[in-house]
Structures are given as structure tokens and as C-alpha cells.
Protein backbone atom coordinates (compact mmCIF):
# COMPACT_ATOMS: atom_id res chain seq x y z
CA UNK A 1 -4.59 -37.46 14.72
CA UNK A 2 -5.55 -39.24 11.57
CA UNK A 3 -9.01 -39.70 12.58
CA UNK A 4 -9.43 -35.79 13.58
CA UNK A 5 -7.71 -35.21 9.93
CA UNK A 6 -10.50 -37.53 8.52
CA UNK A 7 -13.43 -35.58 10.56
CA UNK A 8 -12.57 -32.38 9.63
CA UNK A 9 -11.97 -33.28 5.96
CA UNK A 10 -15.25 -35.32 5.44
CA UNK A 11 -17.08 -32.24 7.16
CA UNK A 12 -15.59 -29.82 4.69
CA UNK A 13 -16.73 -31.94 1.93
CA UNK A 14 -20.30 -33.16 2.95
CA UNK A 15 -21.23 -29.30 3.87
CA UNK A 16 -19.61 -27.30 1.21
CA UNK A 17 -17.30 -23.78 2.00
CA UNK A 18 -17.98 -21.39 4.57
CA UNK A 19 -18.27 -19.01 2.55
CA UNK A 20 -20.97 -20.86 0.67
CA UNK A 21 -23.26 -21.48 3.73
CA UNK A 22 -23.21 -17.82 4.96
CA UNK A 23 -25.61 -15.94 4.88
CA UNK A 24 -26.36 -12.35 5.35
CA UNK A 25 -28.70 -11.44 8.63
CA UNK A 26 -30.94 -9.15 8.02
CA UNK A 27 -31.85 -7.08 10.95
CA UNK A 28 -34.95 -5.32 11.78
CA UNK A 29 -34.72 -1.42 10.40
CA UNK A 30 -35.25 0.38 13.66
CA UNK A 31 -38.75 2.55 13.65
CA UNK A 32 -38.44 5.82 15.47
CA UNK A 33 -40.27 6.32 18.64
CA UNK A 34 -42.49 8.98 16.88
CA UNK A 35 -42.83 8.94 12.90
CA UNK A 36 -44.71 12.44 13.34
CA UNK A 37 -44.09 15.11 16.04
CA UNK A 38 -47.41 14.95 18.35
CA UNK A 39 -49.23 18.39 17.83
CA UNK A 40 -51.12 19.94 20.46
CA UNK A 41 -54.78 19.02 20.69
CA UNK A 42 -57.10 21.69 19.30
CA UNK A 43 -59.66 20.92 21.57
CA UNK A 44 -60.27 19.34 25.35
CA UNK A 45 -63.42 16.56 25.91
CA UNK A 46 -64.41 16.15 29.38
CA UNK A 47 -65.76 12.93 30.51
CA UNK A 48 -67.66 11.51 33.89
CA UNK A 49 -66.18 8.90 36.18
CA UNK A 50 -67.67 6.78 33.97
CA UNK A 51 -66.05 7.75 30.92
CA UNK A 52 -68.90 9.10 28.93
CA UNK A 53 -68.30 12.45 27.21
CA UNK A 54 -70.20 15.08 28.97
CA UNK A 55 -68.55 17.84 26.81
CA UNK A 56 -66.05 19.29 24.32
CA UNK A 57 -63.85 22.38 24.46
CA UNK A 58 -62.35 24.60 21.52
CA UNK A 59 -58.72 25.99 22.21
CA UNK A 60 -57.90 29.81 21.79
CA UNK A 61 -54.54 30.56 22.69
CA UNK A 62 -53.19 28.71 25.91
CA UNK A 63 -57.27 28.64 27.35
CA UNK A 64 -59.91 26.49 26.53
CA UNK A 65 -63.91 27.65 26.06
CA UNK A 66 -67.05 27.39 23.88
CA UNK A 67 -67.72 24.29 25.51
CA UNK A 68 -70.12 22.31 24.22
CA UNK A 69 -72.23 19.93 26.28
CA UNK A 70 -73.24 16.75 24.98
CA UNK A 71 -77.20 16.13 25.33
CA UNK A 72 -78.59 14.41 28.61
CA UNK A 73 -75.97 16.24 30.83
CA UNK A 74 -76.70 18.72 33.11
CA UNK A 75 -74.19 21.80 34.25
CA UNK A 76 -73.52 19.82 37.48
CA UNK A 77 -72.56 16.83 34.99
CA UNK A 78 -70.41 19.37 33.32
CA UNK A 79 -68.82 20.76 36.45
CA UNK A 80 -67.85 17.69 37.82
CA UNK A 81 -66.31 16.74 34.49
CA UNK A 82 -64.00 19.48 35.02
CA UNK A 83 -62.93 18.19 38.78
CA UNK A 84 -62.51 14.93 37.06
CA UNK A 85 -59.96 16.28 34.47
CA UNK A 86 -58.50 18.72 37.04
CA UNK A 87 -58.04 15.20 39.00
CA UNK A 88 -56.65 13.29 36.20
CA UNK A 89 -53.92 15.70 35.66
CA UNK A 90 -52.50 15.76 39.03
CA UNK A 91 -52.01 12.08 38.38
């Protein structure tokens, strides 16, 4: 019993108090999933299978129009664009 007396009491002594040793844990502030509200995009861009743009769409309302095709495309380019996002979003 002596010798457990002995441990304990050169322990306290060689490592100082408990209270001395503690320290506080700082933990990690917790980051919302989303800082900002997503908005609604103002505009659609269609791209190929290849993932070039082929064109960009303004937004009126719930419908989008005025698209604008990007140069070197042609309106089948631009209509299969269209399947391709029609496509996508059945994913």
C-alpha cells in the first residue's frame, strides 16, 4: 500500500494539479450547410454531349427563351442540346 501511496504522491508532484494541466478544447464552430439561400438561375446554357456550350437562355417568368447560340453551332446542334438537358433532368 505504501508503494501505491508513494506512486500516486510522486505523480502529483512531478506533473503539477489537474486543474493546472487542463485545458480548454476548442471545437470546430459548425458552418451551415448553405451560408446564402441558392437563388434561382436567371438563365439556362445548353451544352452537347461533349460539354461545350452550344447556347444560352434568358428566364421570363417560369419559361425560358431568347436563346442565344454560341458561334460554330448549327440549329440541329442547338436542338439536340435541348434533348440533352431534357435527358439530364430525368436523371
Amino acid at each position: 500500500m505504501s508503494a501505491l501511496s508513494a506512486f500516486i504522491l510522486l505523480a502529483a508532484v512531478s506533473t503539477g494539479t489537474a486543474v493546472e494541466n487542463a485545458k480548454t478544447i476548442a471545437t470546430p464552430a459548425i458552418q451551415p450547410v448553405f451560408k446564402d439561400v441558392p437563388k434561382s438561375p436567371n438563365g439556362l446554357t445548353l451544352y452537347n454531349a461533349k460539354g461545350e456550350v452550344v447556347a444560352r437562355c434568358e428566364r421570363k417568368d417560369d419559361a425560358f427563351g431568347n436563346c442565344k447560340m454560341e458561334s460554330g453551332y448549327s440549329l440541329d446542334d442547338l436542338m439536340n442540346a435541348w434533348v440533352h438537358a431534357y435527358q439530364d433532368m430525368q436523371k
